[in-house]
C-alpha atoms as a PDB file:
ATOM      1  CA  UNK A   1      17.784  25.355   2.769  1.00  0.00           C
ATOM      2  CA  UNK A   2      20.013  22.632   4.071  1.00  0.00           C
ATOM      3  CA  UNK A   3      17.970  22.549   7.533  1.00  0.00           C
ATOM      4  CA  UNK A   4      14.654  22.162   5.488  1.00  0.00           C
ATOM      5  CA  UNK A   5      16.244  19.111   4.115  1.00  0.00           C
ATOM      6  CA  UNK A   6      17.635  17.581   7.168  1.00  0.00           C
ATOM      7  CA  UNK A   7      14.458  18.388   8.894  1.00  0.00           C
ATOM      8  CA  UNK A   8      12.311  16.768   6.235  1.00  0.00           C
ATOM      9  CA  UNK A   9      14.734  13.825   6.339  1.00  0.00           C
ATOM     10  CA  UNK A  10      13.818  13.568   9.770  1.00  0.00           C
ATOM     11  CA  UNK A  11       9.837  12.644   9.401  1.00  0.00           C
ATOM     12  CA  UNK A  12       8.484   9.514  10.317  1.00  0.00           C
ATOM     13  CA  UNK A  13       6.185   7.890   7.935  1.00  0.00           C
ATOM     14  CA  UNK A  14       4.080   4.843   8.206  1.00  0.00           C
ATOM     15  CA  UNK A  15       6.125   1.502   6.957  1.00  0.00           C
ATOM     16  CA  UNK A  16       3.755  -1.906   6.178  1.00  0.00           C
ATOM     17  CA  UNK A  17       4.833  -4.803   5.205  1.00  0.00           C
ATOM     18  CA  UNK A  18       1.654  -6.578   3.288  1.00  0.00           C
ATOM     19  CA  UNK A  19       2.052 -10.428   4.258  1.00  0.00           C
ATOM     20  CA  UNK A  20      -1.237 -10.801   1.552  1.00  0.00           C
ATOM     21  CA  UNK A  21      -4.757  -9.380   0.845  1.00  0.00           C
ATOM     22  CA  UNK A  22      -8.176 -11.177   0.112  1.00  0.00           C
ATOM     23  CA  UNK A  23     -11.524  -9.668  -0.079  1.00  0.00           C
ATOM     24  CA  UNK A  24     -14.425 -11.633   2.171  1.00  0.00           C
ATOM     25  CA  UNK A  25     -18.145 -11.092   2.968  1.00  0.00           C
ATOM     26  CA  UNK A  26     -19.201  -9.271   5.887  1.00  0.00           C
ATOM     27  CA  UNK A  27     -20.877 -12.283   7.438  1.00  0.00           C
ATOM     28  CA  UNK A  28     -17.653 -14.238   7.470  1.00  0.00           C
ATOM     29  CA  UNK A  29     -15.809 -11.078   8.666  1.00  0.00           C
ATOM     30  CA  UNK A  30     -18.826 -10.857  11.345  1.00  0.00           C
ATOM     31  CA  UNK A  31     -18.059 -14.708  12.569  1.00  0.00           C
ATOM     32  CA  UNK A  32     -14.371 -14.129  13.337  1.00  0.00           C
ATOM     33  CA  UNK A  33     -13.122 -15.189  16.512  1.00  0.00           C
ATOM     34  CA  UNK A  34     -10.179 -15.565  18.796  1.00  0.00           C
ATOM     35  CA  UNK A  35      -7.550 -18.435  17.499  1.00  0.00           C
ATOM     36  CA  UNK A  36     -10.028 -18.208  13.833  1.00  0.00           C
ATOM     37  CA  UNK A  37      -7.342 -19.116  11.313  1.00  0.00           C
ATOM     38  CA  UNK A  38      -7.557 -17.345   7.721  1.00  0.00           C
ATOM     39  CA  UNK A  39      -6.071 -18.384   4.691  1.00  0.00           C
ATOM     40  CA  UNK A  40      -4.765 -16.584   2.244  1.00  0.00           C
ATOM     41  CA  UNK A  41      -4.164 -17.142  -1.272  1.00  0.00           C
ATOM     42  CA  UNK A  42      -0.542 -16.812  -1.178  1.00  0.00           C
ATOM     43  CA  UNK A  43       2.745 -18.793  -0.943  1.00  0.00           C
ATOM     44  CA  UNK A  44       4.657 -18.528   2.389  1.00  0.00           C
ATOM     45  CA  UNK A  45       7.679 -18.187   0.464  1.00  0.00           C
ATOM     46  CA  UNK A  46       6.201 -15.276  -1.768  1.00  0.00           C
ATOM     47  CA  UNK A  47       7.687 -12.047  -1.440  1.00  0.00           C
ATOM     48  CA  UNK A  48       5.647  -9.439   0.639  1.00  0.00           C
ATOM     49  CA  UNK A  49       4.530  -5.663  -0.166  1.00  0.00           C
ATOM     50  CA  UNK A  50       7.117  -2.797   1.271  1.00  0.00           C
ATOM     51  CA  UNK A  51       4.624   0.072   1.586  1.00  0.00           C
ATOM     52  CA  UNK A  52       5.547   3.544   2.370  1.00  0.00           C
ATOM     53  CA  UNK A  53       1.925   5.937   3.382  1.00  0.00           C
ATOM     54  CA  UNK A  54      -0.176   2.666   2.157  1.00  0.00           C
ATOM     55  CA  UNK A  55       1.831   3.237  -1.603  1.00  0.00           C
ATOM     56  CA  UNK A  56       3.894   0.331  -2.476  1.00  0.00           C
ATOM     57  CA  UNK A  57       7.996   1.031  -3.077  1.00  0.00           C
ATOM     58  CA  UNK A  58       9.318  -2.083  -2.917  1.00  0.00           C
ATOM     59  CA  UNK A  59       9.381  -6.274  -2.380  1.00  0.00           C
ATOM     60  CA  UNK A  60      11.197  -8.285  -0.488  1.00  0.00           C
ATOM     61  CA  UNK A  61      11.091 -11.685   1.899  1.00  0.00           C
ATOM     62  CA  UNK A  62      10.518 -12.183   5.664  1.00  0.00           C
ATOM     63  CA  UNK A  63      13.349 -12.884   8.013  1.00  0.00           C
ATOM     64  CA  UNK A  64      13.316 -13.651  11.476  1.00  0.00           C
ATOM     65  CA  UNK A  65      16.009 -11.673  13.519  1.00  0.00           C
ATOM     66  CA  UNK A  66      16.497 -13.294  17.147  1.00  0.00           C
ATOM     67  CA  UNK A  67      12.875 -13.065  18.070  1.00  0.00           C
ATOM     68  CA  UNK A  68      11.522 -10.253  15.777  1.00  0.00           C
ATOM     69  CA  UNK A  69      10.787 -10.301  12.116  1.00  0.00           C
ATOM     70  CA  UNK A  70      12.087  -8.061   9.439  1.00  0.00           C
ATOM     71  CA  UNK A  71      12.325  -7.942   5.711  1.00  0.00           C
ATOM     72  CA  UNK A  72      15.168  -8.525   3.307  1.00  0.00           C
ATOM     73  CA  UNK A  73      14.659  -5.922   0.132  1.00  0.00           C
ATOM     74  CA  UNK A  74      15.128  -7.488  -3.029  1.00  0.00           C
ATOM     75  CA  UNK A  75      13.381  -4.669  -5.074  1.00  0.00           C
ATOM     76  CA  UNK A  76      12.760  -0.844  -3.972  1.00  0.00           C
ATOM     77  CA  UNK A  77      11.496   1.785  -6.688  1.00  0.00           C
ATOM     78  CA  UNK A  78      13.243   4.949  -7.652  1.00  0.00           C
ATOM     79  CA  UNK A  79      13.985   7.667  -5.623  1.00  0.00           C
ATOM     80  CA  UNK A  80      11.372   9.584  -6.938  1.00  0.00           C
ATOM     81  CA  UNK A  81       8.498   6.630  -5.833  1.00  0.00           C
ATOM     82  CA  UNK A  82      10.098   6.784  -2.811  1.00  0.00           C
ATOM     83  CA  UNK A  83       9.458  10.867  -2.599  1.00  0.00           C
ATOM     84  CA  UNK A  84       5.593  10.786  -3.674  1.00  0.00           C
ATOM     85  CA  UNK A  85       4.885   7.672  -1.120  1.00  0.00           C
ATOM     86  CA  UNK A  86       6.462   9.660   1.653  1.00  0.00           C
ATOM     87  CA  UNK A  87       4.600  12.875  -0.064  1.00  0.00           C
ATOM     88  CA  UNK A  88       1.399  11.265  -0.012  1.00  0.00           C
ATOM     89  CA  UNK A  89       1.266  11.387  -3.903  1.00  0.00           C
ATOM     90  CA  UNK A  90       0.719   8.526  -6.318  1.00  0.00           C
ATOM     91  CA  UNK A  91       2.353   8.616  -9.745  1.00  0.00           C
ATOM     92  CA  UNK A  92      -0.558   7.895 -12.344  1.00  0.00           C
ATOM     93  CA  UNK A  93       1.286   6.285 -14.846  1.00  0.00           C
ATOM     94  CA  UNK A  94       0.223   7.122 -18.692  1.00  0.00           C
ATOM     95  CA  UNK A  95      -2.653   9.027 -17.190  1.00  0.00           C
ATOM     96  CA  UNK A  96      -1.433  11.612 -19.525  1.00  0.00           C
ATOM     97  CA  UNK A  97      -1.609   9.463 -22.816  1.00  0.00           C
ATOM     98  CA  UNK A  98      -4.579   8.088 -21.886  1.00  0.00           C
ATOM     99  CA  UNK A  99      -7.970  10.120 -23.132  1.00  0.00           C
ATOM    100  CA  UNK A 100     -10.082  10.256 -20.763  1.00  0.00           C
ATOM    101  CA  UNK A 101     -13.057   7.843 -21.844  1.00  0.00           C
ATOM    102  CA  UNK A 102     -10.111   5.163 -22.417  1.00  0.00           C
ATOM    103  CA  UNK A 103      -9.574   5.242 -18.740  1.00  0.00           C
ATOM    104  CA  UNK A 104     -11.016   2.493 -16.342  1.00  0.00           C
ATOM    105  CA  UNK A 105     -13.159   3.778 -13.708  1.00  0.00           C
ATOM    106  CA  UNK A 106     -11.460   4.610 -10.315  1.00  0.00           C
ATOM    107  CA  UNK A 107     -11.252   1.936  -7.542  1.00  0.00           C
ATOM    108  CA  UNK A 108      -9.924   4.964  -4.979  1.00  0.00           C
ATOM    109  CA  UNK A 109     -12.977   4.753  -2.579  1.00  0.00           C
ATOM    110  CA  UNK A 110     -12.680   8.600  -2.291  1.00  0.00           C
ATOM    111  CA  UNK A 111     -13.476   9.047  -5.928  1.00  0.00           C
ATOM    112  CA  UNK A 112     -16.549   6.976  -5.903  1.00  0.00           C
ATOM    113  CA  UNK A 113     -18.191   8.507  -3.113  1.00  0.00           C
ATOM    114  CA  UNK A 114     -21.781  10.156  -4.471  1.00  0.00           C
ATOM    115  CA  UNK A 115     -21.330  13.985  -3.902  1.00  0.00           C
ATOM    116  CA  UNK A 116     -24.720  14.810  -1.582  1.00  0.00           C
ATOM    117  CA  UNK A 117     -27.055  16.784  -3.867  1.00  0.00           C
ATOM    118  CA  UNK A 118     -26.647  13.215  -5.658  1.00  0.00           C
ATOM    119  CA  UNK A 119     -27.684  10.949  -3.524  1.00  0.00           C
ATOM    120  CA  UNK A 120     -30.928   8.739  -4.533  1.00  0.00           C
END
C-alpha cells in the first residue's frame, strides 16, 4: 500500500499559471502576427490562476527569479481540490441541492456537443 502511495506521489501533472483570458473573433485571431501585441483586461499587478490538469487550486503573484519567472502562492485550496485536479475530477459544488431544471446549462464543450443521430 505504501508503494502505491509513493508511486502515485511520484506523477507528473500539468501546472499553468493563467496570466489572463479574453474571448476574440476568429478574424482578429486570423490577423495575428509576429511582435502583434494583445491586451488583456487585467491588472499587471493582479494575481494569476495556479491550475493543476486545467482545474484551478490556487492564486498567487509573479516573481522573477534571476532570469526565470515563478509564482509566489498566496492562496491554494484544500487537499482534497488538490486530489480531484490531479485526479482529473471537478468538484460540482451544490450540484446535489440543486434540482435539476434550477441548474444553468453546461459551458463544458464536451457536454454540448450534438450526439450524431441529432445532428440537423
Amino acid at each position: 500500500m505504501k508503494s502505491d502511495i509513493r508511486s502515485i506521489l511520484k506523477l507528473e501533472v500539468p501546472l499553468i499559471v493563467r496570466i489572463a483570458e479574453r474571448a476574440m473573433h476568429v478574424d482578429e485571431v486570423v490577423q495575428w502576427v509576429p511582435g502583434m501585441i494583445i491586451e488583456m483586461a487585467k491588472n499587471a499587478d493582479e494575481e494569476l490562476e495556479l491550475l493543476v490538469n486545467n482545474v484551478a487550486i490556487g492564486v498567487g503573484s509573479a516573481v522573477k527569479i534571476t532570469e526565470n519567472f515563478g509564482i509566489r502562492i498566496s492562496y491554494v485550496g484544500d487537499l482534497r481540490e488538490r486530489i480531484d485536479a490531479i485526479s482529473g475530477r471537478r468538484p460540482i459544488p451544490e450540484a446535489a441541492e440543486t434540482p435539476e431544471e434550477d441548474r444553468a446549462p453546461s459551458l463544458d464543450p464536451e457536454e454540448a456537443k450534438v450526439p450524431a443521430g441529432d445532428a440537423e
